[in-house]
PDB file of N, CA and C in Angstrom:
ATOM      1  N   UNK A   1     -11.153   4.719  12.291  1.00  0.00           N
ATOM      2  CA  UNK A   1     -10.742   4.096  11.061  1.00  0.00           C
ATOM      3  C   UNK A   1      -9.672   4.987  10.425  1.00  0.00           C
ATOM      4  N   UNK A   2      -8.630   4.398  10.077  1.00  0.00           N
ATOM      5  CA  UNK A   2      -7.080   5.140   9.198  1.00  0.00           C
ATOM      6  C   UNK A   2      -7.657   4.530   7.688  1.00  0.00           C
ATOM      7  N   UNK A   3      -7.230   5.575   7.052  1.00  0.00           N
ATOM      8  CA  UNK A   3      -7.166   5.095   5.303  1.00  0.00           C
ATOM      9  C   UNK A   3      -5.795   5.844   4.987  1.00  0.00           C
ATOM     10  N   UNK A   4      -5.204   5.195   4.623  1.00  0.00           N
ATOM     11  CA  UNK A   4      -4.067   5.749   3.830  1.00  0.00           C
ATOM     12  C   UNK A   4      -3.894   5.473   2.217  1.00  0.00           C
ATOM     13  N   UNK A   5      -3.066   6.640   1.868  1.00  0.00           N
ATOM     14  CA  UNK A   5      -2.971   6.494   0.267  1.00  0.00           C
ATOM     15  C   UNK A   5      -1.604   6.338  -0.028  1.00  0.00           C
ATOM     16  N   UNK A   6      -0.839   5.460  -0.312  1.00  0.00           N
ATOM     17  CA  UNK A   6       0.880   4.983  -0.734  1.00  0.00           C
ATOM     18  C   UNK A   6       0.758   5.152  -1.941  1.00  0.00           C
ATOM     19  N   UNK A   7       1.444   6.680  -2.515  1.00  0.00           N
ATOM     20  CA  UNK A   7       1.522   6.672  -3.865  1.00  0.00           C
ATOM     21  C   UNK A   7       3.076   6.642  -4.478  1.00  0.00           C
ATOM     22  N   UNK A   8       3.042   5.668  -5.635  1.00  0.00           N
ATOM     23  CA  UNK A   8       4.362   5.208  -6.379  1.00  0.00           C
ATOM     24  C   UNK A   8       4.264   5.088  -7.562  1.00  0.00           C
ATOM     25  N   UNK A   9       5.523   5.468  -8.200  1.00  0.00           N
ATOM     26  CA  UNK A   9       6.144   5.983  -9.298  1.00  0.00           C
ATOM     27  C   UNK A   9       6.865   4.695  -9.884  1.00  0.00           C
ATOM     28  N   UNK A  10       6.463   3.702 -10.575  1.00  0.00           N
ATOM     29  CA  UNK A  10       7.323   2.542 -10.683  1.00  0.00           C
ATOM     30  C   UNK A  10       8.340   2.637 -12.009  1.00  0.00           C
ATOM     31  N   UNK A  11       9.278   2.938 -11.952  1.00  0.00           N
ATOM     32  CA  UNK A  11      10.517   2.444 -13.168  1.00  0.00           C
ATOM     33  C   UNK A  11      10.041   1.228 -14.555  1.00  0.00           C
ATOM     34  N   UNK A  12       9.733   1.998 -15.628  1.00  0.00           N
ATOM     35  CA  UNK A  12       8.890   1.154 -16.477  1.00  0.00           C
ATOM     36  C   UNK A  12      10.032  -0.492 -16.505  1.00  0.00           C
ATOM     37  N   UNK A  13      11.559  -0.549 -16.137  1.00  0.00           N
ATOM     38  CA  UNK A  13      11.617  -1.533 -16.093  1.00  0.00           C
ATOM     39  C   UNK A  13      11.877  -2.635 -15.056  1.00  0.00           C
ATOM     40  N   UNK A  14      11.004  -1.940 -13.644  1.00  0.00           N
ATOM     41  CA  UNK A  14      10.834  -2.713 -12.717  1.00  0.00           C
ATOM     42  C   UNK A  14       9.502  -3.227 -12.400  1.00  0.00           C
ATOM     43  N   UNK A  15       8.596  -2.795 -13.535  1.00  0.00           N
ATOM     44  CA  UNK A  15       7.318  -2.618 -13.475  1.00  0.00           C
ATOM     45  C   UNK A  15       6.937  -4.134 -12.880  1.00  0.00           C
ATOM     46  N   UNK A  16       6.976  -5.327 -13.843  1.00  0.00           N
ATOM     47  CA  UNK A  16       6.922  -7.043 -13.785  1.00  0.00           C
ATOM     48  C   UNK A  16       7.765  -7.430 -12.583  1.00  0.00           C
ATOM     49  N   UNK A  17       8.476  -6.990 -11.947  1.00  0.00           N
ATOM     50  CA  UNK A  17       8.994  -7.189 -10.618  1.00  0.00           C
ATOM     51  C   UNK A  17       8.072  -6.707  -9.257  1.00  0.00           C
ATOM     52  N   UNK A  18       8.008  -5.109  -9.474  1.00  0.00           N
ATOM     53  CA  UNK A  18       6.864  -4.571  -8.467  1.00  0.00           C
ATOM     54  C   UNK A  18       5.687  -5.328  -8.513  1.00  0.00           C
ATOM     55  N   UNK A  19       5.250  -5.830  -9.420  1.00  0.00           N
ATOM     56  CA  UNK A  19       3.754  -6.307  -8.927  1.00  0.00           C
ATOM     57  C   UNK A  19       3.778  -7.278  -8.675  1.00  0.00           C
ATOM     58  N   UNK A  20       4.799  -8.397  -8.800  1.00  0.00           N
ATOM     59  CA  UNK A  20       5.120  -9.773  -7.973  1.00  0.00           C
ATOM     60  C   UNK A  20       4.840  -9.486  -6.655  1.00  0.00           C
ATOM     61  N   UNK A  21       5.799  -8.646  -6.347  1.00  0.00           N
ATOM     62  CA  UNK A  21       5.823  -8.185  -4.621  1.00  0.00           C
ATOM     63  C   UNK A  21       4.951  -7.789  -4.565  1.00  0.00           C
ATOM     64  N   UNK A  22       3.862  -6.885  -4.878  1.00  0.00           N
ATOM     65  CA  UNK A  22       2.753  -6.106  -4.688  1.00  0.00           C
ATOM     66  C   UNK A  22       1.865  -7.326  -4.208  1.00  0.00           C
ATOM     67  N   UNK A  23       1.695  -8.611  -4.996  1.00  0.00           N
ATOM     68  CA  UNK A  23       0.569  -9.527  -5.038  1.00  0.00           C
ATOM     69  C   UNK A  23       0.829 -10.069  -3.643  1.00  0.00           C
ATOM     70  N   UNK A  24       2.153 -10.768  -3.601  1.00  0.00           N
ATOM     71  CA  UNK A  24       2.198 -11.260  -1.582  1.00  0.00           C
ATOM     72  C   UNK A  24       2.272 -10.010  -0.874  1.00  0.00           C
ATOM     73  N   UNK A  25       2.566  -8.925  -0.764  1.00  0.00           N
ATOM     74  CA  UNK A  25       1.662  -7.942  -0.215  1.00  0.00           C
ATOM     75  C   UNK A  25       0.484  -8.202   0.331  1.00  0.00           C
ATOM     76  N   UNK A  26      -0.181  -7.850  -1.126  1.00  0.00           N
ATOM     77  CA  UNK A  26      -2.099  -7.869  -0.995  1.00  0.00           C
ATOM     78  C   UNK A  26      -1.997  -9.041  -0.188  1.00  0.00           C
ATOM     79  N   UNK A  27      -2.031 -10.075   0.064  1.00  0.00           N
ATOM     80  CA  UNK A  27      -2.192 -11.445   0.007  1.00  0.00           C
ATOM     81  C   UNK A  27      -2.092 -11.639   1.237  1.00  0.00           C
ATOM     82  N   UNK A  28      -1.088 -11.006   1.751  1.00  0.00           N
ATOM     83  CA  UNK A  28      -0.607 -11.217   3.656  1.00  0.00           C
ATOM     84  C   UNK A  28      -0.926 -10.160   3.953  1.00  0.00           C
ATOM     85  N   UNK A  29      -1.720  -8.711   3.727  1.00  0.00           N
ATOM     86  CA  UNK A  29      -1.866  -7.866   4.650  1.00  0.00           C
ATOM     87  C   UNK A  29      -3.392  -7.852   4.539  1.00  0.00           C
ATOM     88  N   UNK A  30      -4.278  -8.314   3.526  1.00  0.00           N
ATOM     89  CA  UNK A  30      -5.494  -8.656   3.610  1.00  0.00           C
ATOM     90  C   UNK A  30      -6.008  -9.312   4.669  1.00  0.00           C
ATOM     91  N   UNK A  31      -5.088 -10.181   4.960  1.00  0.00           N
ATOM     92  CA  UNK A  31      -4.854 -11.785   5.779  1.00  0.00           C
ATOM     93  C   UNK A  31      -4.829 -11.008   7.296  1.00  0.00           C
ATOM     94  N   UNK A  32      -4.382  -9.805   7.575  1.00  0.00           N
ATOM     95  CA  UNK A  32      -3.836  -9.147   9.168  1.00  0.00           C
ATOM     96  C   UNK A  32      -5.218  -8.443  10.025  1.00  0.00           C
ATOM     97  N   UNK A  33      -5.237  -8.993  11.050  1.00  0.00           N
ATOM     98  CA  UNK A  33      -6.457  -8.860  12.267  1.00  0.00           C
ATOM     99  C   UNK A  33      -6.420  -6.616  11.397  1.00  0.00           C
ATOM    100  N   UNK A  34      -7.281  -6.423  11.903  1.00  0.00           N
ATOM    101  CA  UNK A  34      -7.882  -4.985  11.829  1.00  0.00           C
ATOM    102  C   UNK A  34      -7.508  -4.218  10.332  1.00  0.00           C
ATOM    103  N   UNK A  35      -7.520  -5.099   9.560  1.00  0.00           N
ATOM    104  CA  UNK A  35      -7.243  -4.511   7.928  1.00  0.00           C
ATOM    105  C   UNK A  35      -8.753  -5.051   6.930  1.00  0.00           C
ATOM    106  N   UNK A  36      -9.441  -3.738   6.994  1.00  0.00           N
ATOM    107  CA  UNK A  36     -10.650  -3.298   5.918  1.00  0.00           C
ATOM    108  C   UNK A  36     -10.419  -3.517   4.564  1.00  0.00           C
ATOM    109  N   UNK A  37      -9.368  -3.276   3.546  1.00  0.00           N
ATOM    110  CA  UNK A  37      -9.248  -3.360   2.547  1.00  0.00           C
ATOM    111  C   UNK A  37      -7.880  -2.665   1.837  1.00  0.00           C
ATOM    112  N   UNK A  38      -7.336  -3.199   1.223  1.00  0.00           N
ATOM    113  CA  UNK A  38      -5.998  -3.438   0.927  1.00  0.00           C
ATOM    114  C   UNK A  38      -5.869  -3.618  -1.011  1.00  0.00           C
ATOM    115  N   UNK A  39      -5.807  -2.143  -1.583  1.00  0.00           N
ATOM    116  CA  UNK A  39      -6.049  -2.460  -3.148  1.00  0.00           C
ATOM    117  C   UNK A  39      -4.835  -1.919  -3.707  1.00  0.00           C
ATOM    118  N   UNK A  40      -4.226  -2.236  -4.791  1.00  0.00           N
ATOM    119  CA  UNK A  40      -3.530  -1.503  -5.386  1.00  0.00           C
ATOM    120  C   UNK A  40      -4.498  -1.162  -7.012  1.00  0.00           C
ATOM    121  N   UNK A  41      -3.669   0.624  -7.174  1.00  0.00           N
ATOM    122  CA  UNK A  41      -4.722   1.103  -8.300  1.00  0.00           C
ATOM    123  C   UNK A  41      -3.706   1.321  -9.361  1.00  0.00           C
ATOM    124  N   UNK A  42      -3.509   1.652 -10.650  1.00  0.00           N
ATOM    125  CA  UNK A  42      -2.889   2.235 -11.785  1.00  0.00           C
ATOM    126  C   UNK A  42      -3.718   3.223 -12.123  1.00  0.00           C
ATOM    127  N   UNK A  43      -2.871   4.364 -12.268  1.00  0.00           N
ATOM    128  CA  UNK A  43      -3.465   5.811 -12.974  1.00  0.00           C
ATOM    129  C   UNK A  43      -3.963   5.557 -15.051  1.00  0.00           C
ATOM    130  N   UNK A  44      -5.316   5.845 -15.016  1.00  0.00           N
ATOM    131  CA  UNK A  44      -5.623   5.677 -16.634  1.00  0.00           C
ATOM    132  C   UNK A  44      -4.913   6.839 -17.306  1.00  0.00           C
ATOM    133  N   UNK A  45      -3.683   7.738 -16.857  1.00  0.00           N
ATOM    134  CA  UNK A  45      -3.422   8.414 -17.463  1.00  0.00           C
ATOM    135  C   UNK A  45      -2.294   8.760 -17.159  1.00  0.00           C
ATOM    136  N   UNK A  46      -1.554   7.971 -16.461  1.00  0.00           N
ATOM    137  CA  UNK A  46      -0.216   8.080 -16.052  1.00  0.00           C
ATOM    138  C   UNK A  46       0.420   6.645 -15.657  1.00  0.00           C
ATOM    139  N   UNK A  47       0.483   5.346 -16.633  1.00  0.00           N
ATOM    140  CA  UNK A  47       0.982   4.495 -16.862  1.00  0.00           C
ATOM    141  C   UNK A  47       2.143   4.322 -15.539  1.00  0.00           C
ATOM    142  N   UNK A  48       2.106   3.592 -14.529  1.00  0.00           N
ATOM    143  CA  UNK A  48       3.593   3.416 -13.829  1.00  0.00           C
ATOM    144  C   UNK A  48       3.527   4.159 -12.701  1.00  0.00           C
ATOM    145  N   UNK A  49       2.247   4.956 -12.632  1.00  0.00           N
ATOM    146  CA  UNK A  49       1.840   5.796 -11.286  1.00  0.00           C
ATOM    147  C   UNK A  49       0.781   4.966 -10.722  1.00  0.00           C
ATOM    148  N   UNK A  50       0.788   4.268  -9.294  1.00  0.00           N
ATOM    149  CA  UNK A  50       0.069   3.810  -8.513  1.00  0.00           C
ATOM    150  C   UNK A  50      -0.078   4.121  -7.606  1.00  0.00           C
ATOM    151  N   UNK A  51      -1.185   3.677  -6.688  1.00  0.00           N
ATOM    152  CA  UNK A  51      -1.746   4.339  -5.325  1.00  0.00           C
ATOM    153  C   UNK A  51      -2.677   2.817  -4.459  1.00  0.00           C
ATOM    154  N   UNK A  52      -1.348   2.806  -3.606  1.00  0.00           N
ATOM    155  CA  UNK A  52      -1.937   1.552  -2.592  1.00  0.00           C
ATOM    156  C   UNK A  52      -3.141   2.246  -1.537  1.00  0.00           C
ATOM    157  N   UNK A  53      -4.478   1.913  -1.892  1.00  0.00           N
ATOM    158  CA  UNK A  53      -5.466   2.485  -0.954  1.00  0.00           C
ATOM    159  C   UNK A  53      -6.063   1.593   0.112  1.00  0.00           C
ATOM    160  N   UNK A  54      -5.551   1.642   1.761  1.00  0.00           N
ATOM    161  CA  UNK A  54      -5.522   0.870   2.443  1.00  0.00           C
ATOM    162  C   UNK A  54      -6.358   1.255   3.583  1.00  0.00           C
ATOM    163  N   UNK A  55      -7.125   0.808   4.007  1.00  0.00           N
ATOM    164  CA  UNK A  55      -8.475   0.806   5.163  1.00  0.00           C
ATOM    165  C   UNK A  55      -8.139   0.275   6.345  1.00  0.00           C
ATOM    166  N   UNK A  56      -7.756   0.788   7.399  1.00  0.00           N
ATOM    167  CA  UNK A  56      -7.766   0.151   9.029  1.00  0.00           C
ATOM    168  C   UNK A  56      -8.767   0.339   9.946  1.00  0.00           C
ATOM    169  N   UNK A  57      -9.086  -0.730  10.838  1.00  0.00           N
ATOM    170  CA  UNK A  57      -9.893  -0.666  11.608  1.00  0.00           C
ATOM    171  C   UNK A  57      -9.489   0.666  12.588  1.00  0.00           C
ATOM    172  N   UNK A  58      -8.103   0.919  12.882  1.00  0.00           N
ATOM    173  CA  UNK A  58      -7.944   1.489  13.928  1.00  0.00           C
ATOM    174  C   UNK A  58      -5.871   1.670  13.556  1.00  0.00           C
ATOM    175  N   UNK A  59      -5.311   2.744  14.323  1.00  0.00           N
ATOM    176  CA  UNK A  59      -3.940   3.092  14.586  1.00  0.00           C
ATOM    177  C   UNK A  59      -3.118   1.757  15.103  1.00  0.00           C
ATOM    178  N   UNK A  60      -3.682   0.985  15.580  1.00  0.00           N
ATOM    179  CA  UNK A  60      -2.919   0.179  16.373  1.00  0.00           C
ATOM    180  C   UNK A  60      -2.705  -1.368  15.221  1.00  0.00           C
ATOM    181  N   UNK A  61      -3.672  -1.301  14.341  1.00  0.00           N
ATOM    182  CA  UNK A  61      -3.712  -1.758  13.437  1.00  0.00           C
ATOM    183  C   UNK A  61      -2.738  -1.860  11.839  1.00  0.00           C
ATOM    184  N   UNK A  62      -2.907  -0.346  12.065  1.00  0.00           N
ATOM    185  CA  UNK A  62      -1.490   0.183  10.944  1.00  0.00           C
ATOM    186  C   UNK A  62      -0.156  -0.265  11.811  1.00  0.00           C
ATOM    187  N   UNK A  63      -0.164   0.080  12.803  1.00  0.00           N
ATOM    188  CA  UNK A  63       0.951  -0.293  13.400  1.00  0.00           C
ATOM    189  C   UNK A  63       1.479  -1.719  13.349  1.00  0.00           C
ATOM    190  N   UNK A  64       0.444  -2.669  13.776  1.00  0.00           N
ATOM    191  CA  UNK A  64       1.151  -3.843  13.422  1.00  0.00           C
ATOM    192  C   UNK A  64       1.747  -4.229  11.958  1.00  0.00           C
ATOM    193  N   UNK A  65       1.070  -3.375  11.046  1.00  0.00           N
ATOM    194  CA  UNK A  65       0.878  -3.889   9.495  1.00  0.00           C
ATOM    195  C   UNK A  65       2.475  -3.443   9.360  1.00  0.00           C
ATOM    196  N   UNK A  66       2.696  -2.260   9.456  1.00  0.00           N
ATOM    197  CA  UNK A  66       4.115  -1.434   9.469  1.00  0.00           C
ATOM    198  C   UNK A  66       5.137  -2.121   9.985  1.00  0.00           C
ATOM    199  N   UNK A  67       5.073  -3.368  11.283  1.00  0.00           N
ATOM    200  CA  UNK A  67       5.980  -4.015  11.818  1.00  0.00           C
ATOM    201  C   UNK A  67       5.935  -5.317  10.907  1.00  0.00           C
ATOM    202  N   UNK A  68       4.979  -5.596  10.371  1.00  0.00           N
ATOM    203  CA  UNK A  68       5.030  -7.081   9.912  1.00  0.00           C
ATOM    204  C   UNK A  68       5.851  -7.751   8.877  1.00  0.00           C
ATOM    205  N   UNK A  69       6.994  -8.306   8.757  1.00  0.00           N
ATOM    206  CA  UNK A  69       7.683  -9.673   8.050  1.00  0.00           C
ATOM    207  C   UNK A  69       7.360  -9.153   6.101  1.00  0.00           C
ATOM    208  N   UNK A  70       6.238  -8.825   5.960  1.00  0.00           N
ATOM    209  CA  UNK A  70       5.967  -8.769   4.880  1.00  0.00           C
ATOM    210  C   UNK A  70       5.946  -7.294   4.373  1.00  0.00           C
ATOM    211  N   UNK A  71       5.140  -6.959   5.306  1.00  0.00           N
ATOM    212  CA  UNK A  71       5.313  -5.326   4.797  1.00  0.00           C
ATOM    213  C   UNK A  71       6.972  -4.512   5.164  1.00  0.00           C
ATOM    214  N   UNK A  72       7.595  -5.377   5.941  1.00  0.00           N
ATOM    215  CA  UNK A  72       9.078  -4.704   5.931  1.00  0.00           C
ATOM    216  C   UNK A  72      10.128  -5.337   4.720  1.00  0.00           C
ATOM    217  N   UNK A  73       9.389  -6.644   4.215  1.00  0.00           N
ATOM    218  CA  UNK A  73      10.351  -7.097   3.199  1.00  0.00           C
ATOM    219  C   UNK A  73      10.394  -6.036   2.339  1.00  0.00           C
ATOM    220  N   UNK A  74       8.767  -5.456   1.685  1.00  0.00           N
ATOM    221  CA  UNK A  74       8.172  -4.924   0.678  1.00  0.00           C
ATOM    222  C   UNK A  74       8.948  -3.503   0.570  1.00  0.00           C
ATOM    223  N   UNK A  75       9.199  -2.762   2.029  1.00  0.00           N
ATOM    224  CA  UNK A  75       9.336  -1.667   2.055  1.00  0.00           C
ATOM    225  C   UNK A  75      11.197  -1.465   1.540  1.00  0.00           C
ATOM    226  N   UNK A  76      11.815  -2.947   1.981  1.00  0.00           N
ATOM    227  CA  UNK A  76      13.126  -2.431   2.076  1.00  0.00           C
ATOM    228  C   UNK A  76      13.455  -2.879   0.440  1.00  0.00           C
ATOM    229  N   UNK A  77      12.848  -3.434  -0.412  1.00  0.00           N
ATOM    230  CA  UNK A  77      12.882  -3.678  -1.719  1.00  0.00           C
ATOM    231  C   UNK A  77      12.460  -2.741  -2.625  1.00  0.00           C
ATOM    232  N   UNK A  78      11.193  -1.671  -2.053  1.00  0.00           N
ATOM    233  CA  UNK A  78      10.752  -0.354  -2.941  1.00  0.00           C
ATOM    234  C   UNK A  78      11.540   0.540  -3.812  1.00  0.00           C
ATOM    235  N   UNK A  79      12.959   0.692  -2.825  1.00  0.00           N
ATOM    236  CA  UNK A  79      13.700   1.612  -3.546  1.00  0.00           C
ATOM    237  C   UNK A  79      14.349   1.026  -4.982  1.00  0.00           C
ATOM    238  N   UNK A  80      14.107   0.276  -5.210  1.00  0.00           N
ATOM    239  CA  UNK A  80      14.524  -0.821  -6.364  1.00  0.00           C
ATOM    240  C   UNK A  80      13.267  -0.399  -7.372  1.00  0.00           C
ATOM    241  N   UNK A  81      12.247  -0.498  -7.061  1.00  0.00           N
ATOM    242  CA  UNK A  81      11.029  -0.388  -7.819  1.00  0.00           C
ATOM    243  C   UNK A  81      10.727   0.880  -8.463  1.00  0.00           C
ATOM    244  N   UNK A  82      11.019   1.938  -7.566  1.00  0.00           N
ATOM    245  CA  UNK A  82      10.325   3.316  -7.429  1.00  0.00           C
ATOM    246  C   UNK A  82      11.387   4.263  -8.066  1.00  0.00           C
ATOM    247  N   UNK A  83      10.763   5.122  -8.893  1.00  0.00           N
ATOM    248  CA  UNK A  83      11.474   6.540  -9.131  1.00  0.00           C
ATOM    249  C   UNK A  83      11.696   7.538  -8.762  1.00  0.00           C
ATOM    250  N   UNK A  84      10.943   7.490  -7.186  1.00  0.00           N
ATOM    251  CA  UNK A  84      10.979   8.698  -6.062  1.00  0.00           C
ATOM    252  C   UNK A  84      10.761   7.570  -4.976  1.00  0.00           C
ATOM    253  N   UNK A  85      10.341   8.673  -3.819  1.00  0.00           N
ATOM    254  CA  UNK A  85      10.059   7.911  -2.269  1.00  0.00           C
ATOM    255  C   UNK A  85       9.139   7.942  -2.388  1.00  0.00           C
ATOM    256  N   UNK A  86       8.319   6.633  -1.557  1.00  0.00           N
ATOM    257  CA  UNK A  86       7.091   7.008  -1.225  1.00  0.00           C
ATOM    258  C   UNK A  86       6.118   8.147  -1.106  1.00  0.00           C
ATOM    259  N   UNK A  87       4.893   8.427  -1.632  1.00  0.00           N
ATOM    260  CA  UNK A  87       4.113   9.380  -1.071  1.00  0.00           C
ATOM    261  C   UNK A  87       2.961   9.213  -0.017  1.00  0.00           C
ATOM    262  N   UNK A  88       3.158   8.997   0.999  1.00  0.00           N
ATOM    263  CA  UNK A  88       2.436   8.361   2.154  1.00  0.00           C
ATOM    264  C   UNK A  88       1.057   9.391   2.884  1.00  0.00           C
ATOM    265  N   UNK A  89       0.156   9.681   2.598  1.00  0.00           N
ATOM    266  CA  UNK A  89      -0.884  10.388   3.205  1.00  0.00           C
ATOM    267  C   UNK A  89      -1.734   9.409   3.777  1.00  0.00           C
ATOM    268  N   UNK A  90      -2.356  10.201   5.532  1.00  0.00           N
ATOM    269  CA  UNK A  90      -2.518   8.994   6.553  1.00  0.00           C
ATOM    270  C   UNK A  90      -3.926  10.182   7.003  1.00  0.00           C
ATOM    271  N   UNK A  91      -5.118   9.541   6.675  1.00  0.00           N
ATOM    272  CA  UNK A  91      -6.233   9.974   7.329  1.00  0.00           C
ATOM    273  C   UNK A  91      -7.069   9.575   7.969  1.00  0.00           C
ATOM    274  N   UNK A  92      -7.493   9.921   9.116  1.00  0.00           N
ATOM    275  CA  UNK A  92      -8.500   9.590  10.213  1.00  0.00           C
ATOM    276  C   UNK A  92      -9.846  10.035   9.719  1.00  0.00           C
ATOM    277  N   UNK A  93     -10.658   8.624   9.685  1.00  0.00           N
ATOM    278  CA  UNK A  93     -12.009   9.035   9.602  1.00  0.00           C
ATOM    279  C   UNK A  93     -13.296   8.022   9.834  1.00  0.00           C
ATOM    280  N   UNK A  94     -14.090   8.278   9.869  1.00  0.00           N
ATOM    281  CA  UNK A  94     -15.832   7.411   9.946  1.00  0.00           C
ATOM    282  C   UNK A  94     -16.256   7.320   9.133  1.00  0.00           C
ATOM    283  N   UNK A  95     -17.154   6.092   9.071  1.00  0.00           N
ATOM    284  CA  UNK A  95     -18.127   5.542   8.161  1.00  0.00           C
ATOM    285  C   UNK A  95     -19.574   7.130   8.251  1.00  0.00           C
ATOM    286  N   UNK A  96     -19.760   7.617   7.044  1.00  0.00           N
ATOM    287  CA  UNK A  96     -20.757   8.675   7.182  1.00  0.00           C
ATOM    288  C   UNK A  96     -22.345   7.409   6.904  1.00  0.00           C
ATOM    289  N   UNK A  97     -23.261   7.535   7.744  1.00  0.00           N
ATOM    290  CA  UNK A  97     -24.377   7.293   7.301  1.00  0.00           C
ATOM    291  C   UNK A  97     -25.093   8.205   6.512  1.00  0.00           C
ATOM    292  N   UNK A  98     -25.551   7.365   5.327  1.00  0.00           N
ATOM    293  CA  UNK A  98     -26.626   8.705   4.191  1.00  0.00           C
ATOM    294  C   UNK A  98     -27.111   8.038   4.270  1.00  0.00           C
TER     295      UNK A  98
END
């Protein structure tokens, strides 16, 4: 299982634009074979700072998501949105039983 964390800095006046795109995002990558969960978050203390927290079954999984129609529209429109680049952290891990 991959979880990654996409953290972004949105331009307070691209804010009502980014989350248009954000929503067909969610919407079509929810929708993609080996995708666990797909959220976008807002910081309670940093207004315009978000963190896409995304769950894969597996590498081969991210991979398709990364090639797909939607997630390449999303990506080549970001720089419009964002006040920096992406912050992309990519971790491998298991379900712990307690």
């Amino acid at each position: 299982m991959f979880i990654i964390h996409a953290r972004m800095t949105v331009k307070p006046e691209a804010q009502a634009e980014f989350l248009e795109a954000v929503r067909t995002l969610l919407t079509a990558t929810r929708a993609e074979e080996g995708n666990l969960s797909y959220d976008l978050y807002e910081s309670a203390e940093r207004p315009g700072d978000f963190v896409m927290v995304e769950v894969w079954k597996d590498g081969a999984a991210v991979q398709a998501h990364n090639a797909s129609p939607h997630f390449q529209a999303f990506a080549g429109q970001a720089s419009s949105y964002l006040t920096a680049p992406l912050d992309v952290k990519v971790y491998q891990a298991e379900q712990a039983q307690m």
